[in-house]
PDB file of N, CA and C in Angstrom:
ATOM      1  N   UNK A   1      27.456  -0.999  -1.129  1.00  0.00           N
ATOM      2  CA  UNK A   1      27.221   0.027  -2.135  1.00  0.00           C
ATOM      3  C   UNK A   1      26.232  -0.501  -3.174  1.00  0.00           C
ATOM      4  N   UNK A   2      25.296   0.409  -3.359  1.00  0.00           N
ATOM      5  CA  UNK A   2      24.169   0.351  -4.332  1.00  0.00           C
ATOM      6  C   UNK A   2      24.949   0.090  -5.913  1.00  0.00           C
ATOM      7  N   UNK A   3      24.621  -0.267  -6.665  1.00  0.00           N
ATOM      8  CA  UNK A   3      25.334  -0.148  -8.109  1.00  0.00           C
ATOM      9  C   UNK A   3      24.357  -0.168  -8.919  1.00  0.00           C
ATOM     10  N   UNK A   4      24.332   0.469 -10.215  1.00  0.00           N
ATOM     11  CA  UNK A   4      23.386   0.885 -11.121  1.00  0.00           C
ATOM     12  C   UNK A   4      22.582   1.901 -10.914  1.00  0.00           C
ATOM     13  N   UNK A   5      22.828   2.627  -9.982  1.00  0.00           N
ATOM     14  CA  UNK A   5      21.778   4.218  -9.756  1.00  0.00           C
ATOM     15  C   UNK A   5      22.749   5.061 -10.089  1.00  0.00           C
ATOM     16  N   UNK A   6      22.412   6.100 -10.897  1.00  0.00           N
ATOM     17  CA  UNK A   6      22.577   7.225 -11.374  1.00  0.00           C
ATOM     18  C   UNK A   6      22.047   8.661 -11.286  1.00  0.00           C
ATOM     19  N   UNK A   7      22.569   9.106 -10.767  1.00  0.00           N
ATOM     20  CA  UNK A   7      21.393  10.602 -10.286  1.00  0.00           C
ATOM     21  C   UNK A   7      22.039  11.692 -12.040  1.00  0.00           C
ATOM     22  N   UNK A   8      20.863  11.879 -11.897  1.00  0.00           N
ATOM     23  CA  UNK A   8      20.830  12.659 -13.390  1.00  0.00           C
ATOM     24  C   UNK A   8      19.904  14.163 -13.316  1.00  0.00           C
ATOM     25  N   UNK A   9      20.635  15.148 -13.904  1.00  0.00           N
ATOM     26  CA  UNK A   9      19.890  16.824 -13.399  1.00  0.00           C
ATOM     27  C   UNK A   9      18.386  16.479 -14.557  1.00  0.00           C
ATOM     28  N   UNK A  10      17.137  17.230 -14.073  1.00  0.00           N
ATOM     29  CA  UNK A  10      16.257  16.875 -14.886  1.00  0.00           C
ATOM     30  C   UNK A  10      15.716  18.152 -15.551  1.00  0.00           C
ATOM     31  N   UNK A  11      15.280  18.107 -16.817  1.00  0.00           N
ATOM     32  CA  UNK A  11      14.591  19.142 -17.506  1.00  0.00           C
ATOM     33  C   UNK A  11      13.321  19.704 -16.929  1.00  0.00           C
ATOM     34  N   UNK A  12      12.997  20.935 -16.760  1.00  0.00           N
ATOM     35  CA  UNK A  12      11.933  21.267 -16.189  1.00  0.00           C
ATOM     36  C   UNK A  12      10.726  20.849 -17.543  1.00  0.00           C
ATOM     37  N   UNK A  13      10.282  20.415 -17.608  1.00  0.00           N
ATOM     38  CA  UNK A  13       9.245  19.934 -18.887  1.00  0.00           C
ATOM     39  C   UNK A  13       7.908  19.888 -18.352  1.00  0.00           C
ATOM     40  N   UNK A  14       6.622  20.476 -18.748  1.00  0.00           N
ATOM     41  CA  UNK A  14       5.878  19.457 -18.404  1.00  0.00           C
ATOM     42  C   UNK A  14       5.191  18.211 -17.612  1.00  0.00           C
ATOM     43  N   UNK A  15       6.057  17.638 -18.762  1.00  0.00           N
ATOM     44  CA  UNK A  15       5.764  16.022 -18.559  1.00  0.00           C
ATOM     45  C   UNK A  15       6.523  15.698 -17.271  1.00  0.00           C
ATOM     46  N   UNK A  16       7.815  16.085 -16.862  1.00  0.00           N
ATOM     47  CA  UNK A  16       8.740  15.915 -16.017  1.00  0.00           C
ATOM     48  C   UNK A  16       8.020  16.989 -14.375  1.00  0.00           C
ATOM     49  N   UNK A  17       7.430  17.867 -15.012  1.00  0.00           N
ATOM     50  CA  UNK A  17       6.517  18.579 -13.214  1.00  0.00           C
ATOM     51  C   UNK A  17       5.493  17.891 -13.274  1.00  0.00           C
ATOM     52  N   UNK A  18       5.117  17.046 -13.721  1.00  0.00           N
ATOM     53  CA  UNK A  18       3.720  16.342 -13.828  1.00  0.00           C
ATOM     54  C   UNK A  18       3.414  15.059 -13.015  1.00  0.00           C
ATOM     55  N   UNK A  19       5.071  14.598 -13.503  1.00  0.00           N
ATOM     56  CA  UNK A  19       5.463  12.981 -12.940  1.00  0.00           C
ATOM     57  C   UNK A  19       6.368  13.490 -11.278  1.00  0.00           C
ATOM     58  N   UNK A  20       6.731  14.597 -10.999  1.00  0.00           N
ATOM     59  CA  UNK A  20       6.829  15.146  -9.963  1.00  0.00           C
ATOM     60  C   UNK A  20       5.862  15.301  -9.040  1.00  0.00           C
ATOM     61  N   UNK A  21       5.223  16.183  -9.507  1.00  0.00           N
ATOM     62  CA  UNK A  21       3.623  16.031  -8.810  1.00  0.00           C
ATOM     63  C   UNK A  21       2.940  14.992  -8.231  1.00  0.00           C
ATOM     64  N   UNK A  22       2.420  13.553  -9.360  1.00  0.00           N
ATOM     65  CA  UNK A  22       2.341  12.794  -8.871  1.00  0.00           C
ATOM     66  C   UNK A  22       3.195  12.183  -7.929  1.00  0.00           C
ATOM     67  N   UNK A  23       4.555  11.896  -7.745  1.00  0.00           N
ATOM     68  CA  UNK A  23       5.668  11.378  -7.005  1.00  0.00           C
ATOM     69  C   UNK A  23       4.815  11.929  -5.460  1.00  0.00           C
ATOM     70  N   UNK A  24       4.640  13.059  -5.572  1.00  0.00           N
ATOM     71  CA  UNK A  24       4.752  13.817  -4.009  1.00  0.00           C
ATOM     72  C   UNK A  24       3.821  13.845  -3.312  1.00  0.00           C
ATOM     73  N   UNK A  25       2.626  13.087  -4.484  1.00  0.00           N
ATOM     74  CA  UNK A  25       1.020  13.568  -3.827  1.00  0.00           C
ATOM     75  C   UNK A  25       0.912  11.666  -3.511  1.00  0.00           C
ATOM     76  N   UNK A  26       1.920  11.059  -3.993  1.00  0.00           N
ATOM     77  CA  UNK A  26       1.748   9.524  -3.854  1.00  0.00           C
ATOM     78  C   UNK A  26       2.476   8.801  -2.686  1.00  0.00           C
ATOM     79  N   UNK A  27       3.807   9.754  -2.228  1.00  0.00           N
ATOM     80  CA  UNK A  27       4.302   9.125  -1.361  1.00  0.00           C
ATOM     81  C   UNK A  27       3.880  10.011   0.075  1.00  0.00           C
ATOM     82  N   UNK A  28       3.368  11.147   0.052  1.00  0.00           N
ATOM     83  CA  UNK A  28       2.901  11.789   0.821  1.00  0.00           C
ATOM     84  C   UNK A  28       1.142  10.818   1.602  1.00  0.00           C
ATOM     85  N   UNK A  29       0.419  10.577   0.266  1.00  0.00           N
ATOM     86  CA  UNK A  29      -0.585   9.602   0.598  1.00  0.00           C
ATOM     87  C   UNK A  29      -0.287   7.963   1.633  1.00  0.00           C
ATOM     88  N   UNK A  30       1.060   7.991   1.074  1.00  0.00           N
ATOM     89  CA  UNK A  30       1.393   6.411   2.079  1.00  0.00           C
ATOM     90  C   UNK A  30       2.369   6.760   3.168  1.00  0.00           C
ATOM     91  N   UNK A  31       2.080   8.023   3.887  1.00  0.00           N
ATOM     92  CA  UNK A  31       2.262   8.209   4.791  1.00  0.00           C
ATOM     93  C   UNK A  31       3.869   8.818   5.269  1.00  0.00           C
ATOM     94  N   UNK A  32       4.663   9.723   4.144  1.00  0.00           N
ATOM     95  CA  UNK A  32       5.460  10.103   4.033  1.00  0.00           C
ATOM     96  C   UNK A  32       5.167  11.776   4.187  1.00  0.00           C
ATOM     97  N   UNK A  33       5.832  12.530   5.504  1.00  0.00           N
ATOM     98  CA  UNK A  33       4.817  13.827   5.473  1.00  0.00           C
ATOM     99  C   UNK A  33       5.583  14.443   4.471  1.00  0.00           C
ATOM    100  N   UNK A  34       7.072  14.509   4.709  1.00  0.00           N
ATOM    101  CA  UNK A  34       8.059  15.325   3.887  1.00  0.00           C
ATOM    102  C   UNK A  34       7.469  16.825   3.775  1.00  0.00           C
ATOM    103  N   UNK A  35       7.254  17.391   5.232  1.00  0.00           N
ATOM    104  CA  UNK A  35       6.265  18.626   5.307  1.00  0.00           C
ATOM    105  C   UNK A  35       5.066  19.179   4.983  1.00  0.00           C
ATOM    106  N   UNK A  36       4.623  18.087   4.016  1.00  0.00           N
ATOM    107  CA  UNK A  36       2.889  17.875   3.781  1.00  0.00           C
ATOM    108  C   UNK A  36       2.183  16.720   4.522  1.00  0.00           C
ATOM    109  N   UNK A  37       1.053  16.968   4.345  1.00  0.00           N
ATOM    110  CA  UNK A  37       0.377  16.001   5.270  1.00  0.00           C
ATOM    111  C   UNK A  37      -1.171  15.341   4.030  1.00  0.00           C
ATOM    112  N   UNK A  38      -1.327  14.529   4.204  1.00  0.00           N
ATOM    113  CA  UNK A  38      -2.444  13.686   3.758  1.00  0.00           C
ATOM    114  C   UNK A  38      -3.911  14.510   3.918  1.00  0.00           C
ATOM    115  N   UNK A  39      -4.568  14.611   3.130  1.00  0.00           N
ATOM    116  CA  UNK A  39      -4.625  14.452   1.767  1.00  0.00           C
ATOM    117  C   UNK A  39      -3.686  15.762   1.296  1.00  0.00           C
ATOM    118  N   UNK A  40      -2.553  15.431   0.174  1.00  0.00           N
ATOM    119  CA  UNK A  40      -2.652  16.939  -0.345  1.00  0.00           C
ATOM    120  C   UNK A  40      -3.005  17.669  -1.580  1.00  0.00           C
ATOM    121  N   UNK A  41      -2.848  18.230  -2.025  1.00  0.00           N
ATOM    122  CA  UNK A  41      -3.437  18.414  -3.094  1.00  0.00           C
ATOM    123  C   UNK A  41      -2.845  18.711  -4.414  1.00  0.00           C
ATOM    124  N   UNK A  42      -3.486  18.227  -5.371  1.00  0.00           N
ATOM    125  CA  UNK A  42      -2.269  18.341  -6.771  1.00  0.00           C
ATOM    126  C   UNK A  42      -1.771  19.995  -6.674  1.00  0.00           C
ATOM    127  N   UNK A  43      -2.694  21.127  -6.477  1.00  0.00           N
ATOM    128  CA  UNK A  43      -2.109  22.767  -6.271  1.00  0.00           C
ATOM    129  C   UNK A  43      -1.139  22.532  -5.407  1.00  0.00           C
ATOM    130  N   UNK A  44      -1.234  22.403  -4.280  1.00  0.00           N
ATOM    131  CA  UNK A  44      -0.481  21.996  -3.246  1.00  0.00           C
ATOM    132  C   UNK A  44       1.073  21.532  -4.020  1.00  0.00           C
ATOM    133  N   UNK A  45       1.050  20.586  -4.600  1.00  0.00           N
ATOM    134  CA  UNK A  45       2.256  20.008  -5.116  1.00  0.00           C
ATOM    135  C   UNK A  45       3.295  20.815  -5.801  1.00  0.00           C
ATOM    136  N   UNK A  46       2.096  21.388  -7.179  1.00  0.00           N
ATOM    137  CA  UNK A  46       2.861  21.784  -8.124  1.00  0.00           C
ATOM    138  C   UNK A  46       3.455  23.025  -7.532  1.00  0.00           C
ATOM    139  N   UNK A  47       2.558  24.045  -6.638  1.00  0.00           N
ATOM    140  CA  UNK A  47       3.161  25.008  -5.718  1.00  0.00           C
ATOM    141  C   UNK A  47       4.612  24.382  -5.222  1.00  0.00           C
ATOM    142  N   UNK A  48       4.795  23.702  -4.962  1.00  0.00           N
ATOM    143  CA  UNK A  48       5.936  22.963  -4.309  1.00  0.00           C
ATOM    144  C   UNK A  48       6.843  22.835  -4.774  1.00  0.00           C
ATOM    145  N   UNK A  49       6.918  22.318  -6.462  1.00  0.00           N
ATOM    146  CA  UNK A  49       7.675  22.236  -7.803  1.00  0.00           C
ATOM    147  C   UNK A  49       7.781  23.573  -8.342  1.00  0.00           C
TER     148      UNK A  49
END
Protein backbone atom coordinates (compact mmCIF):
# COMPACT_ATOMS: atom_id res chain seq x y z
CA UNK A 1 0.00 0.00 0.00
CA UNK A 2 0.97 3.43 -1.24
CA UNK A 3 0.89 5.92 1.87
CA UNK A 4 0.74 9.64 1.65
CA UNK A 5 -1.59 10.02 -1.50
CA UNK A 6 -4.67 11.65 -1.09
CA UNK A 7 -7.23 12.07 -3.79
CA UNK A 8 -8.89 15.41 -3.27
CA UNK A 9 -12.28 16.80 -5.47
CA UNK A 10 -10.81 19.86 -7.44
CA UNK A 11 -12.20 23.38 -8.10
CA UNK A 12 -13.00 24.06 -11.59
CA UNK A 13 -10.69 27.37 -11.70
CA UNK A 14 -8.84 28.53 -14.35
CA UNK A 15 -5.67 27.96 -13.13
CA UNK A 16 -6.80 24.32 -12.20
CA UNK A 17 -8.26 23.65 -16.36
CA UNK A 18 -5.06 25.06 -17.36
CA UNK A 19 -2.73 22.71 -15.32
CA UNK A 20 -5.24 20.01 -16.66
CA UNK A 21 -4.69 20.83 -20.04
CA UNK A 22 -1.22 20.80 -19.83
CA UNK A 23 -1.31 17.27 -17.81
CA UNK A 24 -3.11 15.75 -21.00
CA UNK A 25 -1.32 17.39 -23.85
CA UNK A 26 2.05 16.16 -21.83
CA UNK A 27 1.36 12.71 -21.10
CA UNK A 28 -0.45 12.16 -24.30
CA UNK A 29 3.00 13.59 -26.05
CA UNK A 30 5.08 10.66 -24.21
CA UNK A 31 3.11 8.35 -25.66
CA UNK A 32 0.04 7.82 -23.49
CA UNK A 33 -3.06 7.75 -26.09
CA UNK A 34 -5.79 7.81 -23.30
CA UNK A 35 -8.02 8.23 -26.62
CA UNK A 36 -5.94 11.02 -28.09
CA UNK A 37 -3.17 10.60 -30.14
CA UNK A 38 0.10 12.76 -30.64
CA UNK A 39 0.30 15.68 -31.49
CA UNK A 40 -2.80 17.02 -29.73
CA UNK A 41 -3.84 20.05 -29.36
CA UNK A 42 -4.30 22.54 -26.46
CA UNK A 43 -8.38 23.02 -28.19
CA UNK A 44 -8.33 19.50 -28.31
CA UNK A 45 -7.69 19.28 -24.51
CA UNK A 46 -9.59 21.90 -23.05
CA UNK A 47 -12.62 20.44 -25.28
CA UNK A 48 -11.91 17.43 -23.20
CA UNK A 49 -12.01 19.34 -19.72
Amino acid sequence: MISGIEIKALNDTPQVRALLIAMLIEVVADGASVHFLYPLSTQDAATFW
